[in-house]
Protein backbone atom coordinates (compact mmCIF):
# COMPACT_ATOMS: atom_id res chain seq x y z
CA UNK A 1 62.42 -40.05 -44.70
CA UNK A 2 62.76 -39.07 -48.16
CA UNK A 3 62.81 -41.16 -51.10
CA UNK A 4 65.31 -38.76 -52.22
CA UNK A 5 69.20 -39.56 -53.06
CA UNK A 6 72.02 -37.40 -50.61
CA UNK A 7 73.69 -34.74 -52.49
CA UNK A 8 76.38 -34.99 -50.90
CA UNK A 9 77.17 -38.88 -50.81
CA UNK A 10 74.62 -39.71 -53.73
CA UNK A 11 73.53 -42.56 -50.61
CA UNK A 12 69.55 -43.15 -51.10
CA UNK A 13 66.98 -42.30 -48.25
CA UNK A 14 68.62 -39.51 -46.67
CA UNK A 15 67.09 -38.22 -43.59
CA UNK A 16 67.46 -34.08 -43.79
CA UNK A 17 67.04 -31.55 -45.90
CA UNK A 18 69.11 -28.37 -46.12
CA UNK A 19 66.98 -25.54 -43.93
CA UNK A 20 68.24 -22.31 -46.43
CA UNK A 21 66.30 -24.00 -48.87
CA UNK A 22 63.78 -24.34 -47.26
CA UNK A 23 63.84 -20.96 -45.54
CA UNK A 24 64.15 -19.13 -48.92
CA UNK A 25 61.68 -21.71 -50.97
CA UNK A 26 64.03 -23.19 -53.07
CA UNK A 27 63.42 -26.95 -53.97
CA UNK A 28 64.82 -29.39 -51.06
CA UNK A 29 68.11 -30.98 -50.76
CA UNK A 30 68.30 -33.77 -49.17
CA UNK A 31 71.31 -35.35 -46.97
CA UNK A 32 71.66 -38.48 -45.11
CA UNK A 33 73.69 -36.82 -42.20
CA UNK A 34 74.85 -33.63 -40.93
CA UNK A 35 78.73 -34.68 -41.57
CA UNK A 36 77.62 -34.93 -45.24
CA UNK A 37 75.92 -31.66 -45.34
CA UNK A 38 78.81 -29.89 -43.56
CA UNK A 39 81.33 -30.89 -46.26
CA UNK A 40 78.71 -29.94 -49.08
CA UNK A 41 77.81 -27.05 -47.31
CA UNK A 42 80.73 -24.62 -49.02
CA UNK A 43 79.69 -25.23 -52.62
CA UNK A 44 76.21 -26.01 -52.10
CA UNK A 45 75.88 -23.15 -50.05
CA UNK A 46 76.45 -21.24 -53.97
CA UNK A 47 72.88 -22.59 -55.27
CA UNK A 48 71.42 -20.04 -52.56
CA UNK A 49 72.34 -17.32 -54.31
CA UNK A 50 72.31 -18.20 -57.85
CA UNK A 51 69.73 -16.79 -60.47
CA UNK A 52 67.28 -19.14 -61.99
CA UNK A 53 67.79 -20.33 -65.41
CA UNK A 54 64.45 -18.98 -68.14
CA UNK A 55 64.00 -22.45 -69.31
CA UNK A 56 60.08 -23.03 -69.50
CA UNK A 57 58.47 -21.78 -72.67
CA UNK A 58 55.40 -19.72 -72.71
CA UNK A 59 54.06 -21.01 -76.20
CA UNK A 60 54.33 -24.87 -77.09
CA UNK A 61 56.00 -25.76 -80.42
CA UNK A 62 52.73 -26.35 -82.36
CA UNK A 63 51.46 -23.42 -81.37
CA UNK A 64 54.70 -21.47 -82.23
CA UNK A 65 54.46 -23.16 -85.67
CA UNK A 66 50.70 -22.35 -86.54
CA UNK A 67 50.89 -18.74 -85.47
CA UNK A 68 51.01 -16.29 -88.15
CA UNK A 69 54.00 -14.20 -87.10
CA UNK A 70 54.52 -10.55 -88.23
CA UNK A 71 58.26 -9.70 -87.38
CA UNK A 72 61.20 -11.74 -85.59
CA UNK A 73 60.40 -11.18 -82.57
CA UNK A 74 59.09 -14.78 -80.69
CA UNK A 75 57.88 -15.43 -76.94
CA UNK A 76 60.39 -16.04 -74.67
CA UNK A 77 61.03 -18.30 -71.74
CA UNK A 78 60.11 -17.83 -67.86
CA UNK A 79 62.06 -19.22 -65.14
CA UNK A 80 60.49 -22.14 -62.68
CA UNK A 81 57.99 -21.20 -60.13
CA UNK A 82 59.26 -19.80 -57.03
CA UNK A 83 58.45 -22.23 -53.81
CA UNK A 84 57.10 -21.39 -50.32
CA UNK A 85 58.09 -22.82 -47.11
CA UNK A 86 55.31 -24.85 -45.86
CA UNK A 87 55.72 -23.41 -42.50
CA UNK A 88 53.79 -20.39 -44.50
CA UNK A 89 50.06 -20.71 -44.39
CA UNK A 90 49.05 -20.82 -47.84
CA UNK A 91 45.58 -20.54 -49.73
CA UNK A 92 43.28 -23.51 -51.33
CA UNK A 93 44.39 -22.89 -54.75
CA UNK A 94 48.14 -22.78 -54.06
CA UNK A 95 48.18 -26.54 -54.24
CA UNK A 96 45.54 -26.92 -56.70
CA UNK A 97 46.86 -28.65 -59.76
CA UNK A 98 44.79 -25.54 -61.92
CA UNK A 99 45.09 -23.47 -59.38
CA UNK A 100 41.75 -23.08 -58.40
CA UNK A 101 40.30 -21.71 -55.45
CA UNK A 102 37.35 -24.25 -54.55
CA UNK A 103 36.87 -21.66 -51.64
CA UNK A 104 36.02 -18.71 -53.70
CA UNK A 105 33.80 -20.69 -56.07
CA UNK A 106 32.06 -22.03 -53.47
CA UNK A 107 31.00 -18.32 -52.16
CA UNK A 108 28.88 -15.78 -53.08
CA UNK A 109 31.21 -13.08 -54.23
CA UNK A 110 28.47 -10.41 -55.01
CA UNK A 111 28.23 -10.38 -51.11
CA UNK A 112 29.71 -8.04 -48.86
CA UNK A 113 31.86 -8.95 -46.30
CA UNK A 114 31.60 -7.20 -42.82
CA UNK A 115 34.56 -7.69 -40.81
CA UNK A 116 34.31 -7.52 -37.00
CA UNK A 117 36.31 -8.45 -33.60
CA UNK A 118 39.72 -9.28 -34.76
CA UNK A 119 39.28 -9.21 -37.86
CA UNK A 120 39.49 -5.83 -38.08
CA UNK A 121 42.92 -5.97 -36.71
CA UNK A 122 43.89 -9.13 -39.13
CA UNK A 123 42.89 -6.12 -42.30
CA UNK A 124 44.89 -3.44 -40.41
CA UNK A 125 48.16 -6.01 -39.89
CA UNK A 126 47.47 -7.19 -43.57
CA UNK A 127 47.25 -3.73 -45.04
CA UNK A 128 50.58 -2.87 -43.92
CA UNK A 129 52.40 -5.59 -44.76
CA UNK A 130 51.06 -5.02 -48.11
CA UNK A 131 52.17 -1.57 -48.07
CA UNK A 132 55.47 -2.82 -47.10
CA UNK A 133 56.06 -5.16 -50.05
CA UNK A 134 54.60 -2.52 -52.43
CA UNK A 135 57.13 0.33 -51.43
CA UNK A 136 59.89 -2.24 -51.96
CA UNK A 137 58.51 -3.21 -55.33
CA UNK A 138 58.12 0.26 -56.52
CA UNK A 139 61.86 1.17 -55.54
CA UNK A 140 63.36 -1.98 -57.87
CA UNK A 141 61.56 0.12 -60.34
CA UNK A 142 64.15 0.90 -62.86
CA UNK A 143 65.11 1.07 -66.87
CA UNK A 144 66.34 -2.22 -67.73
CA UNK A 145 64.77 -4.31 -64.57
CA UNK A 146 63.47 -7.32 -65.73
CA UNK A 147 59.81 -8.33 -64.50
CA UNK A 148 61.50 -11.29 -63.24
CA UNK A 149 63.95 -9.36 -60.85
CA UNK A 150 60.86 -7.87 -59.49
CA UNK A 151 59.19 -11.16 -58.94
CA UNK A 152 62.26 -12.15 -56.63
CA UNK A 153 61.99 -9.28 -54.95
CA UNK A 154 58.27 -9.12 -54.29
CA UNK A 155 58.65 -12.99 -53.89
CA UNK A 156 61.22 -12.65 -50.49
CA UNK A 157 59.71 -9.52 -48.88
CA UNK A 158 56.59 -11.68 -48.78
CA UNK A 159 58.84 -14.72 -47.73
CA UNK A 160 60.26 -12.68 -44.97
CA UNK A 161 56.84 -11.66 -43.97
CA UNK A 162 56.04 -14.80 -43.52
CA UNK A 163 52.89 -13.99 -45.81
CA UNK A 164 51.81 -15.75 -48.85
CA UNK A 165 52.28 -14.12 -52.46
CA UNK A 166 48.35 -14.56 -53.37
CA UNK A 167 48.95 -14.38 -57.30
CA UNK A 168 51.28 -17.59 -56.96
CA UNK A 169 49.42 -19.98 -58.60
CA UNK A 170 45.81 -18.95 -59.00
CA UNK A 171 44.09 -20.20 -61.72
CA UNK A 172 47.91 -21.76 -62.89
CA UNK A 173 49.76 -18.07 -62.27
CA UNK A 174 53.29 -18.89 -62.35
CA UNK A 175 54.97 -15.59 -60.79
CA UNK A 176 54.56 -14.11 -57.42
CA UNK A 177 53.14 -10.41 -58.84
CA UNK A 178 51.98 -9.29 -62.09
CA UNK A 179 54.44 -6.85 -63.27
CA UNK A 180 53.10 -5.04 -66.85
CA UNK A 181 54.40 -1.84 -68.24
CA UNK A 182 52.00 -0.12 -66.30
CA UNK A 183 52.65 0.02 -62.53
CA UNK A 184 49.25 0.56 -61.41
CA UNK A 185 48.67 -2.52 -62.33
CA UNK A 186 50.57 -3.97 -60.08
CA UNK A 187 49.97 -1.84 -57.38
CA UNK A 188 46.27 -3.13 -57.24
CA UNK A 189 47.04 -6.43 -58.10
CA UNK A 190 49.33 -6.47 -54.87
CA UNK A 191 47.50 -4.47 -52.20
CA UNK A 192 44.07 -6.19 -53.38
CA UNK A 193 45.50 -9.97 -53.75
CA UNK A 194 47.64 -9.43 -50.33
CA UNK A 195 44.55 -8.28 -48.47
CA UNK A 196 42.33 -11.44 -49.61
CA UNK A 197 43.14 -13.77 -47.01
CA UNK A 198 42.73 -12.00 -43.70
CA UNK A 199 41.37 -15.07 -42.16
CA UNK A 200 44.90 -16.49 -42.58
CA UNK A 201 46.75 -14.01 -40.39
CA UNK A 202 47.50 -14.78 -36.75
C-alpha cells in the first residue's frame, strides 16, 4: 500500500498503480481502485505519450555566475532521468545514490575474464541484443535530432529488451547512452556498457 494520494479521487493510500507506467518506466500513479483508474484512464492515458519537460540545469547558479563567459551562449537544461521497471534486473550502481558500482571496485579489473559453460551463450545473447539497440540508434541518426530523442529511443529498445541501459546512472550518469557529435562514441559506449553484465542474463 502506498503512502501515495489516488489520482483519480485525490483519496490517500491507494492500493494500485497504473501498469503502462510501469511497463514504460515512467514514475507510478497510484489509484485506490480499478473504477477510479478506468474513468482516469482516457486523459491519463495522454501522460504516456507526452515528451518530458528540460527542467534540471546542468550548471548551478553560483557556478553560472563565477564562470568567465566568452559569448551568449549558456548551458542548457536536461530532462529527468528515465526509470526502469523493477521487474528488469538492474546493476549495483543503478541504485547507488553516486552511482557507484561497489562490485567493480571491489574487483581486480586488470584481470581477464574467461568465460565458460553458459556463459558463453549469456555473451552471444548479450551481443546481439546490443547490436539490436545500436542499429536502431544509428537509424534516429539525423540533422536536427536532439541527443535527447536518441536517449528515448535507445532508452525503450532496451526497455523492450527487457535489458538494462548500463550508462543509466553510473557514477551519477543521468541518460541512458552517451550521444556526442561523434558516433563512434557511442557505438562503443553501447556495445561495451551493454555487454558488461552477462552474469545478469537468463
Amino acid at each position: 500500500m502506498s503512502d501515495e494520494t489516488c489520482a483519480g479521487c485525490g483519496k490517500g493510500k491507494p492500493t494500485m498503480q497504473c501498469p503502462k507506467c510501469r511497463e514504460i518506466g515512467l514514475p507510478a500513479t497510484y489509484y485506490c481502485e480499478q473504477t477510479c483508474f478506468q474513468k482516469s484512464w482516457k486523459e491519463h492515458k495522454k501522460e504516456h505519450k507526452k515528451a518530458p519537460e528540460a527542467s534540471i540545469p546542468t550548471m548551478s547558479a553560483e557556478s553560472m555566475m563565477m564562470f568567465n563567459f566568452t559569448g551568449e551562449l549558456r548551458p542548457g537544461k536536461i530532462t529527468p532521468m528515465r526509470m526502469v521497471p523493477e521487474s528488469i534486473a538492474r546493476p549495483d550502481y543503478a541504485n547507488h545514490p553516486q552511482g557507484h558500482s561497489l562490485s567493480e571496485q571491489a574487483s581486480n579489473s586488470a584481470k581477464s575474464v574467461r568465460l565458460r559453460g553458459d556463459d558463453v551463450e549469456k555473451m552471444r545473447k548479450v551481443c546481439r541484443l546490443a547490436r539490436e539497440v545500436l542499429d536502431i540508434a544509428c537509424a534516429a541518426v539525423r540533422p536536427g535530432v536532439t541527443g535527447d530523442e536518441i536517449d528515448r529511443i535507445v532508452h525503450e529498445a532496451c526497455i523492450e529488451r527487457k535489458s538494462y541501459p548500463s550508462p543509466l546512472n553510473y557514477y551519477g550518469f543521468p541518460k541512458s547512452v552517451c550521444t556526442r557529435s561523434v558516433l563512434c562514441v557511442t557505438r562503443v559506449h553501447l556495445l561495451c556498457t551493454i555487454i558488461s553484465h552477462v552474469s545478469q542474463v537468463t
